[in-house]
PDB file of N, CA and C in Angstrom:
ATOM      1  N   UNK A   1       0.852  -1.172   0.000  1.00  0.00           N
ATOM      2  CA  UNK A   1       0.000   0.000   0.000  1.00  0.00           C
ATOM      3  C   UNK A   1       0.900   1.238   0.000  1.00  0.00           C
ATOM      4  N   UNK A   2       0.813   1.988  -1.030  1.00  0.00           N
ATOM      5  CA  UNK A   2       1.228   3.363  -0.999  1.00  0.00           C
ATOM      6  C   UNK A   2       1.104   4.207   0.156  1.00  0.00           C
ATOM      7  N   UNK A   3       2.207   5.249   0.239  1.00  0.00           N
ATOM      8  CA  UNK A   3       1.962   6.102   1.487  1.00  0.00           C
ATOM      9  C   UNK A   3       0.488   7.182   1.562  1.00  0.00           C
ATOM     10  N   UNK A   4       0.169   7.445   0.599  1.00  0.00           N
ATOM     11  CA  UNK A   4      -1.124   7.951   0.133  1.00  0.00           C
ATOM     12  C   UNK A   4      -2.036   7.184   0.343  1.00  0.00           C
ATOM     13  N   UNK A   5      -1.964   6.086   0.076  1.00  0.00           N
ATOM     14  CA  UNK A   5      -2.985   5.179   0.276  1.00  0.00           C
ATOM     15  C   UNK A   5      -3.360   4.632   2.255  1.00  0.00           C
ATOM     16  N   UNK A   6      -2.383   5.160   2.640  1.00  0.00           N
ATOM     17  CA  UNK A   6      -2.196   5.254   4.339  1.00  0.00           C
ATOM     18  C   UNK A   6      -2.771   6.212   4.552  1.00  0.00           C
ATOM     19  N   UNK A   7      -1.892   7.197   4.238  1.00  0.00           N
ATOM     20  CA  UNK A   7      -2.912   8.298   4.709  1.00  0.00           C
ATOM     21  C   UNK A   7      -4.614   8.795   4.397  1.00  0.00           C
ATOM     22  N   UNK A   8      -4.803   7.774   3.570  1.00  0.00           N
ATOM     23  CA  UNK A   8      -6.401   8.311   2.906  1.00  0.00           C
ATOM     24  C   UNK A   8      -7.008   7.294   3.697  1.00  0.00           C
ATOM     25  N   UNK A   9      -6.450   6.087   4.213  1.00  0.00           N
ATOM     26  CA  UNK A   9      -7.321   4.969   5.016  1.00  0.00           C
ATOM     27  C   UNK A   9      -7.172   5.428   6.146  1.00  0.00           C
ATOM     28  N   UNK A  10      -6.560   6.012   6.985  1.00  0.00           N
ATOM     29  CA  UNK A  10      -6.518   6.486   8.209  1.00  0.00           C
ATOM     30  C   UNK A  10      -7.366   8.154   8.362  1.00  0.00           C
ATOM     31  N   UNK A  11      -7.471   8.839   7.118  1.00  0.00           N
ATOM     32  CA  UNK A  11      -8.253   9.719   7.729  1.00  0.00           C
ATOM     33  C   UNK A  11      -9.599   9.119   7.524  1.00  0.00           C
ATOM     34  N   UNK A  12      -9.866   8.441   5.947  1.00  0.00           N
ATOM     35  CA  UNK A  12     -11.267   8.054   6.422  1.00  0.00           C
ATOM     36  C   UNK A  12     -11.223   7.019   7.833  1.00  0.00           C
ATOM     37  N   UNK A  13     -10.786   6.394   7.987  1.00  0.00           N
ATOM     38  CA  UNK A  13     -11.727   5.627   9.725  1.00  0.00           C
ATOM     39  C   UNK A  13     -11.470   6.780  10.691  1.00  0.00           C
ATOM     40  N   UNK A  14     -10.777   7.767  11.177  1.00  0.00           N
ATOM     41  CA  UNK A  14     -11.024   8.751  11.880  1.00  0.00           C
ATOM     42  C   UNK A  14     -12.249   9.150  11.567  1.00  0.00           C
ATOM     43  N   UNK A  15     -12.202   9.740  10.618  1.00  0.00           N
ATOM     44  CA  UNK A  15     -13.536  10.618  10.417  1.00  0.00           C
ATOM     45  C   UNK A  15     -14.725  10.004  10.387  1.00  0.00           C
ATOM     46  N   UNK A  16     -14.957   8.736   9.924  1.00  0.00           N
ATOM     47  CA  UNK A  16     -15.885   7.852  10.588  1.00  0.00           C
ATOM     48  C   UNK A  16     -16.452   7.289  11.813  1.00  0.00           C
ATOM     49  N   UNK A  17     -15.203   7.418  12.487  1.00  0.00           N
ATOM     50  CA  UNK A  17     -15.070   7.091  14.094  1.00  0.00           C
ATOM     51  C   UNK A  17     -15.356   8.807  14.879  1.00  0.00           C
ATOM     52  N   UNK A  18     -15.338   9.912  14.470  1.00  0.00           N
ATOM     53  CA  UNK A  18     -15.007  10.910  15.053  1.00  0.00           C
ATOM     54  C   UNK A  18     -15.272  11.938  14.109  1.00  0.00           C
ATOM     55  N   UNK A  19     -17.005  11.779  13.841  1.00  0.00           N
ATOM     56  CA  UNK A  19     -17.353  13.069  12.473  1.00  0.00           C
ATOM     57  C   UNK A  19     -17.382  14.321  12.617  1.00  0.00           C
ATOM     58  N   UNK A  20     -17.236  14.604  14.378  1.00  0.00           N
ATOM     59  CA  UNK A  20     -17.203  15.865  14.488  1.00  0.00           C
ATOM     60  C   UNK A  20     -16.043  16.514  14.745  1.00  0.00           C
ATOM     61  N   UNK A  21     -15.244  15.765  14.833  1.00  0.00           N
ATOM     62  CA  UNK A  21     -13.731  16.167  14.705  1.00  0.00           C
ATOM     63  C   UNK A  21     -12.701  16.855  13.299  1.00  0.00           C
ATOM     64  N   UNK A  22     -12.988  18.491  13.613  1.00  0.00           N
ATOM     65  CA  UNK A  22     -12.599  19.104  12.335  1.00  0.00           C
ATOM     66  C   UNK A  22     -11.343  18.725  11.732  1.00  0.00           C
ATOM     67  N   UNK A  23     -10.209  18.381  12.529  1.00  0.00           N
ATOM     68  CA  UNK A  23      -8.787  18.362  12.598  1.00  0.00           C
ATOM     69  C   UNK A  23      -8.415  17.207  12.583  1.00  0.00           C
ATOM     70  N   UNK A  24      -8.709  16.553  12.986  1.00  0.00           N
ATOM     71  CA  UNK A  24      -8.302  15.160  13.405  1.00  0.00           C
ATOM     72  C   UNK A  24      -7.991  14.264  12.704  1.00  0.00           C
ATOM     73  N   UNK A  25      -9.075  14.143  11.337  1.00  0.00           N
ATOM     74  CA  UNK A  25      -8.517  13.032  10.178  1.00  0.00           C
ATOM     75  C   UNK A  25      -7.277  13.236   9.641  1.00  0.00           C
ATOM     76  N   UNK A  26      -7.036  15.188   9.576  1.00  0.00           N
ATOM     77  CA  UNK A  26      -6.012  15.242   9.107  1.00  0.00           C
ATOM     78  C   UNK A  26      -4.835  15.165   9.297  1.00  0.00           C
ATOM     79  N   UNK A  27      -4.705  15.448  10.855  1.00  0.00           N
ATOM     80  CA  UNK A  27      -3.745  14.935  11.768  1.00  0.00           C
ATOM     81  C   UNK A  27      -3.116  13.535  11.911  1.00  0.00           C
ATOM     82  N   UNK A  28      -4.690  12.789  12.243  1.00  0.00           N
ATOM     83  CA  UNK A  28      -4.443  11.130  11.912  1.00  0.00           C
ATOM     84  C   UNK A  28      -3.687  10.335  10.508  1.00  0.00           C
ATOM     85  N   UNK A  29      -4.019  11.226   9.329  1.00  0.00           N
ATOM     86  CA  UNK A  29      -3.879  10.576   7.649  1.00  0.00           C
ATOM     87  C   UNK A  29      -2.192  11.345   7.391  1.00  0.00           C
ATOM     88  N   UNK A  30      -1.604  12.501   8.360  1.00  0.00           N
ATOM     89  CA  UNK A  30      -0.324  12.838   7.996  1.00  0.00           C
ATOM     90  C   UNK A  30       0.736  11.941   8.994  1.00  0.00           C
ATOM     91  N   UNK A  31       0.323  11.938  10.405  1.00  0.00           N
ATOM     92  CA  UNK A  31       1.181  11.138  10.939  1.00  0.00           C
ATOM     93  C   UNK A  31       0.681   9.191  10.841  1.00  0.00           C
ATOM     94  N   UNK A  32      -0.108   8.897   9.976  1.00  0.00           N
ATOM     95  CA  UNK A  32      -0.054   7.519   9.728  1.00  0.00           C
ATOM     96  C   UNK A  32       0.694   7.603   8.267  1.00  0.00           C
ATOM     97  N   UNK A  33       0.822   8.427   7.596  1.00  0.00           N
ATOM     98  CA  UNK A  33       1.818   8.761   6.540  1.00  0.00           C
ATOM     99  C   UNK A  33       2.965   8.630   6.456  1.00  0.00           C
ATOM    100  N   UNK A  34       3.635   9.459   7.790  1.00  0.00           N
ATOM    101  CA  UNK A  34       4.810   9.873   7.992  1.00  0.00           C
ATOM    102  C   UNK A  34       5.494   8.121   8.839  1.00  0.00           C
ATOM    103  N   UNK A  35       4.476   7.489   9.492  1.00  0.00           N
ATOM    104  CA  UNK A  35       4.793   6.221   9.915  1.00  0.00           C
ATOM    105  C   UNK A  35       5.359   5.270   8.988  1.00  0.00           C
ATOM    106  N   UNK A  36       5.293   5.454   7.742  1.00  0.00           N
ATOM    107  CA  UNK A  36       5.674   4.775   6.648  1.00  0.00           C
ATOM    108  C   UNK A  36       6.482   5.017   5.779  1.00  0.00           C
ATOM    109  N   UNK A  37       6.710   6.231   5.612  1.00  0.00           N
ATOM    110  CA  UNK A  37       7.022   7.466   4.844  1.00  0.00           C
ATOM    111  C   UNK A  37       9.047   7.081   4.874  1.00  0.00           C
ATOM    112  N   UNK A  38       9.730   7.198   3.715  1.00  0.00           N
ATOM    113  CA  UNK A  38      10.971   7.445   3.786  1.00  0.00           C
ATOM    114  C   UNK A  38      11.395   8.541   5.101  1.00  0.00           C
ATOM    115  N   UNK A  39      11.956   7.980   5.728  1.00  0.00           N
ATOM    116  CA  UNK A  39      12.391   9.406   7.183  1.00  0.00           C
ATOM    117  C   UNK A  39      13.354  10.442   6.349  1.00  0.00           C
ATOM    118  N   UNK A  40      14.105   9.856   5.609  1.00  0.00           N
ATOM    119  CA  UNK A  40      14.725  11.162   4.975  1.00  0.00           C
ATOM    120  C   UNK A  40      13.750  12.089   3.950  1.00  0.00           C
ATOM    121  N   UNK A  41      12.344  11.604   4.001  1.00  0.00           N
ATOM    122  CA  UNK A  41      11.597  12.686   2.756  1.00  0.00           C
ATOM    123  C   UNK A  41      10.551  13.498   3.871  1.00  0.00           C
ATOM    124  N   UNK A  42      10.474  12.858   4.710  1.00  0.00           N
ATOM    125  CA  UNK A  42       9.545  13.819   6.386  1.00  0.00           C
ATOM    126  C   UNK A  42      10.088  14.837   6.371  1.00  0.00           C
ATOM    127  N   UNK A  43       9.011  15.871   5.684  1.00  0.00           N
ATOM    128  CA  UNK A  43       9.177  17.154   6.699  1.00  0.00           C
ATOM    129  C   UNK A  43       7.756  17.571   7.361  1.00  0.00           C
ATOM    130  N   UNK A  44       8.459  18.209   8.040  1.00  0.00           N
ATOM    131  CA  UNK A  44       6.524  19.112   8.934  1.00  0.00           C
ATOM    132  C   UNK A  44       6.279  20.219   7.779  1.00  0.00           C
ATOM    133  N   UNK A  45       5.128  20.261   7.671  1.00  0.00           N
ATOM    134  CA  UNK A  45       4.162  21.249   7.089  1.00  0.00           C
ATOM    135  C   UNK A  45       3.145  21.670   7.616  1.00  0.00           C
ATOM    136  N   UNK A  46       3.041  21.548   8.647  1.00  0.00           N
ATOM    137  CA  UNK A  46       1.747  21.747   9.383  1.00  0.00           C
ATOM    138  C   UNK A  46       1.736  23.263   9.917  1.00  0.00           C
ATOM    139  N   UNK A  47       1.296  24.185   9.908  1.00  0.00           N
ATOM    140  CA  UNK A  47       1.087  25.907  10.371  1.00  0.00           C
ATOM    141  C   UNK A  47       0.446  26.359  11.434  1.00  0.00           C
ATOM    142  N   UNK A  48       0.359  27.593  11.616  1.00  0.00           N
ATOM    143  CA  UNK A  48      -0.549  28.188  12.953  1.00  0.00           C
ATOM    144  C   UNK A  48      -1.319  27.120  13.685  1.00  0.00           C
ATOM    145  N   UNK A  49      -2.549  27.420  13.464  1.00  0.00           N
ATOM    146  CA  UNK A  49      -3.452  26.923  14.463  1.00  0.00           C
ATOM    147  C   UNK A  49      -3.516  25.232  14.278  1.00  0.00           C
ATOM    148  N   UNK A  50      -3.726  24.681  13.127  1.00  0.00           N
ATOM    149  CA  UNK A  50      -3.452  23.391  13.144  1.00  0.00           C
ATOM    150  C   UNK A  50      -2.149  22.619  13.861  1.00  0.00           C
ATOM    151  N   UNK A  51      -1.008  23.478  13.805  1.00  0.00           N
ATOM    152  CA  UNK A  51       0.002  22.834  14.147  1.00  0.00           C
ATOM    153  C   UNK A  51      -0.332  23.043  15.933  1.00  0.00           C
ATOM    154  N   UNK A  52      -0.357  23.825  16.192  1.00  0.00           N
ATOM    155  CA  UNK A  52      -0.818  24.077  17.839  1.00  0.00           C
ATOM    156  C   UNK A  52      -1.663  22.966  18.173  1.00  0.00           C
ATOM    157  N   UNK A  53      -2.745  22.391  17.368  1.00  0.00           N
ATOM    158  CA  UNK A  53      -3.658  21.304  17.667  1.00  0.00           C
ATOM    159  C   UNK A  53      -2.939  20.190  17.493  1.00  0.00           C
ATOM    160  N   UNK A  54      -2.368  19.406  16.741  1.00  0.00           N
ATOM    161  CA  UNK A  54      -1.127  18.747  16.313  1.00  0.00           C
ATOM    162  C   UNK A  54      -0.485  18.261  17.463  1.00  0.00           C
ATOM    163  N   UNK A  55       0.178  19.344  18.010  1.00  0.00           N
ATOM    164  CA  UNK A  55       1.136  19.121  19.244  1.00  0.00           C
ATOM    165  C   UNK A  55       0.621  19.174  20.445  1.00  0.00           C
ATOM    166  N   UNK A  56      -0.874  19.249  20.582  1.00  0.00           N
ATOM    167  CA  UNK A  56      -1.384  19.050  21.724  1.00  0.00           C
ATOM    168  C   UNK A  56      -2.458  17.630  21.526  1.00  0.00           C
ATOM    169  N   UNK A  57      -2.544  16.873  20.380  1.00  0.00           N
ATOM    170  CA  UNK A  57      -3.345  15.881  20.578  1.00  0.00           C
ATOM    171  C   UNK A  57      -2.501  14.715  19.797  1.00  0.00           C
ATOM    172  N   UNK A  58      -1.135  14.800  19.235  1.00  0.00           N
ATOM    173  CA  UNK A  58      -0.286  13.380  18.593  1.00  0.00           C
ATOM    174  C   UNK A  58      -0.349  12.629  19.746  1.00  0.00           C
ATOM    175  N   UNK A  59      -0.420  12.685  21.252  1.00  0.00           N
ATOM    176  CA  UNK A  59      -0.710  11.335  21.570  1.00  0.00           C
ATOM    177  C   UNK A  59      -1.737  10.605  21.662  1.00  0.00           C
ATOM    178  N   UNK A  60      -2.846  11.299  21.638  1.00  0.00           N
ATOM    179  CA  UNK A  60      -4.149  10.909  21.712  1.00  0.00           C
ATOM    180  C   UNK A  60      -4.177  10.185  20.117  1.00  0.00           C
ATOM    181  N   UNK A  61      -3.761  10.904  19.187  1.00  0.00           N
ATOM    182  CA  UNK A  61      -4.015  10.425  17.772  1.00  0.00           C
ATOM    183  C   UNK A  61      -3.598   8.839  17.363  1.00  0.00           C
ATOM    184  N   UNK A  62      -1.808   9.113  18.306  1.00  0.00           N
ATOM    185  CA  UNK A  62      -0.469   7.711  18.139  1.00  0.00           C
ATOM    186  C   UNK A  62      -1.831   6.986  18.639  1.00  0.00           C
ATOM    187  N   UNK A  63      -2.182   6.950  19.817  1.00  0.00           N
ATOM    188  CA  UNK A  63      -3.009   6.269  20.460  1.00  0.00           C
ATOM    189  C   UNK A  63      -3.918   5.616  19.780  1.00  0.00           C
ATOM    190  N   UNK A  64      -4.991   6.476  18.850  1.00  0.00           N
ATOM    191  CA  UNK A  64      -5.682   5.510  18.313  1.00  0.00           C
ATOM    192  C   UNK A  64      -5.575   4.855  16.821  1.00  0.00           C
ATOM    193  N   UNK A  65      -4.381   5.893  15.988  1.00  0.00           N
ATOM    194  CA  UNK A  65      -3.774   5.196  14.830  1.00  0.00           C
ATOM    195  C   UNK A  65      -2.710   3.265  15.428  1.00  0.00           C
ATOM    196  N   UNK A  66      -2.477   3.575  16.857  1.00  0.00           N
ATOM    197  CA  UNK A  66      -2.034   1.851  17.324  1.00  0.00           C
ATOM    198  C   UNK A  66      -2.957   1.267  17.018  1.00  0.00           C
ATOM    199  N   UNK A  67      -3.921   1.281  17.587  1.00  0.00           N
ATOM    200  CA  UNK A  67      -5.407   0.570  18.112  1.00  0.00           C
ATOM    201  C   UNK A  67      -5.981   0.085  16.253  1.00  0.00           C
ATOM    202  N   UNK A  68      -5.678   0.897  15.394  1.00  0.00           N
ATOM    203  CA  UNK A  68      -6.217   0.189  14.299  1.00  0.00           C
ATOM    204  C   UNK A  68      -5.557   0.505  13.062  1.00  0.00           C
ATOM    205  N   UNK A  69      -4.370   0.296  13.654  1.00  0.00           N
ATOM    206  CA  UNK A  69      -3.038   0.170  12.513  1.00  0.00           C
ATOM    207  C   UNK A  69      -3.540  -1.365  11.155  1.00  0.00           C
ATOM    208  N   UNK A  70      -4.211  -1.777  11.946  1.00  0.00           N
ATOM    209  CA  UNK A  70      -4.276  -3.761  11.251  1.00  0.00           C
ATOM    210  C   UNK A  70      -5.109  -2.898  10.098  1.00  0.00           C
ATOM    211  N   UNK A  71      -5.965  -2.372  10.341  1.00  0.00           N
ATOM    212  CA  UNK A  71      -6.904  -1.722   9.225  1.00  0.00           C
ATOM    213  C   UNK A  71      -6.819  -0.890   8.744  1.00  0.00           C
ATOM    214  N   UNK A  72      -5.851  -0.188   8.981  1.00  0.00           N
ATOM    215  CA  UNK A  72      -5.058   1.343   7.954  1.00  0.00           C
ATOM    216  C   UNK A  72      -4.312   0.612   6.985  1.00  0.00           C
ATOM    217  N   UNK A  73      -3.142  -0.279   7.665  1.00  0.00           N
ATOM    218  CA  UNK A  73      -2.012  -0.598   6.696  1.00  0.00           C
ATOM    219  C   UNK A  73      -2.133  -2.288   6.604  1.00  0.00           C
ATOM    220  N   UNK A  74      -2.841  -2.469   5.978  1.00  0.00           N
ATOM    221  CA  UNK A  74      -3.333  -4.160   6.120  1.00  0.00           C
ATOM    222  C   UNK A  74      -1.814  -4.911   5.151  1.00  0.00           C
TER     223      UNK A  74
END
């Protein structure tokens, strides 16, 4: 599975799991990305206010991208 293809399966089950969550898929679909992702091609892109949200909820996110890693990256 492509790294795109990670990140598009992990924001959709966020956002399925969590529809009212504005931020979150996207948070969830970049760092289940970056989990896969060449480490030498990672960079952050993330800005203002998103990135502030970012760094106050990646553990909550790690947390539930563990919990259903089997079904993001089968």
């Amino acid at each position: 599975m492509s790294t795109e293809g990670i990140r598009a399966a992990a924001e959709n089950l966020f956002r399925a799991a969590h529809p009212a969550d504005r931020h979150g898929a996207l948070i969830a679909g970049c760092r289940a990305a970056a989990r896969v992702a060449d480490p030498d091609h990672v960079q952050a892109f993330t800005v203002g206010k998103l990135a502030d949200e970012e760094k106050e909820r990646s553990a909550e996110i790690d947390t539930w991208l563990d919990l259903h890693w089997a079904r993001i990256a089968p």
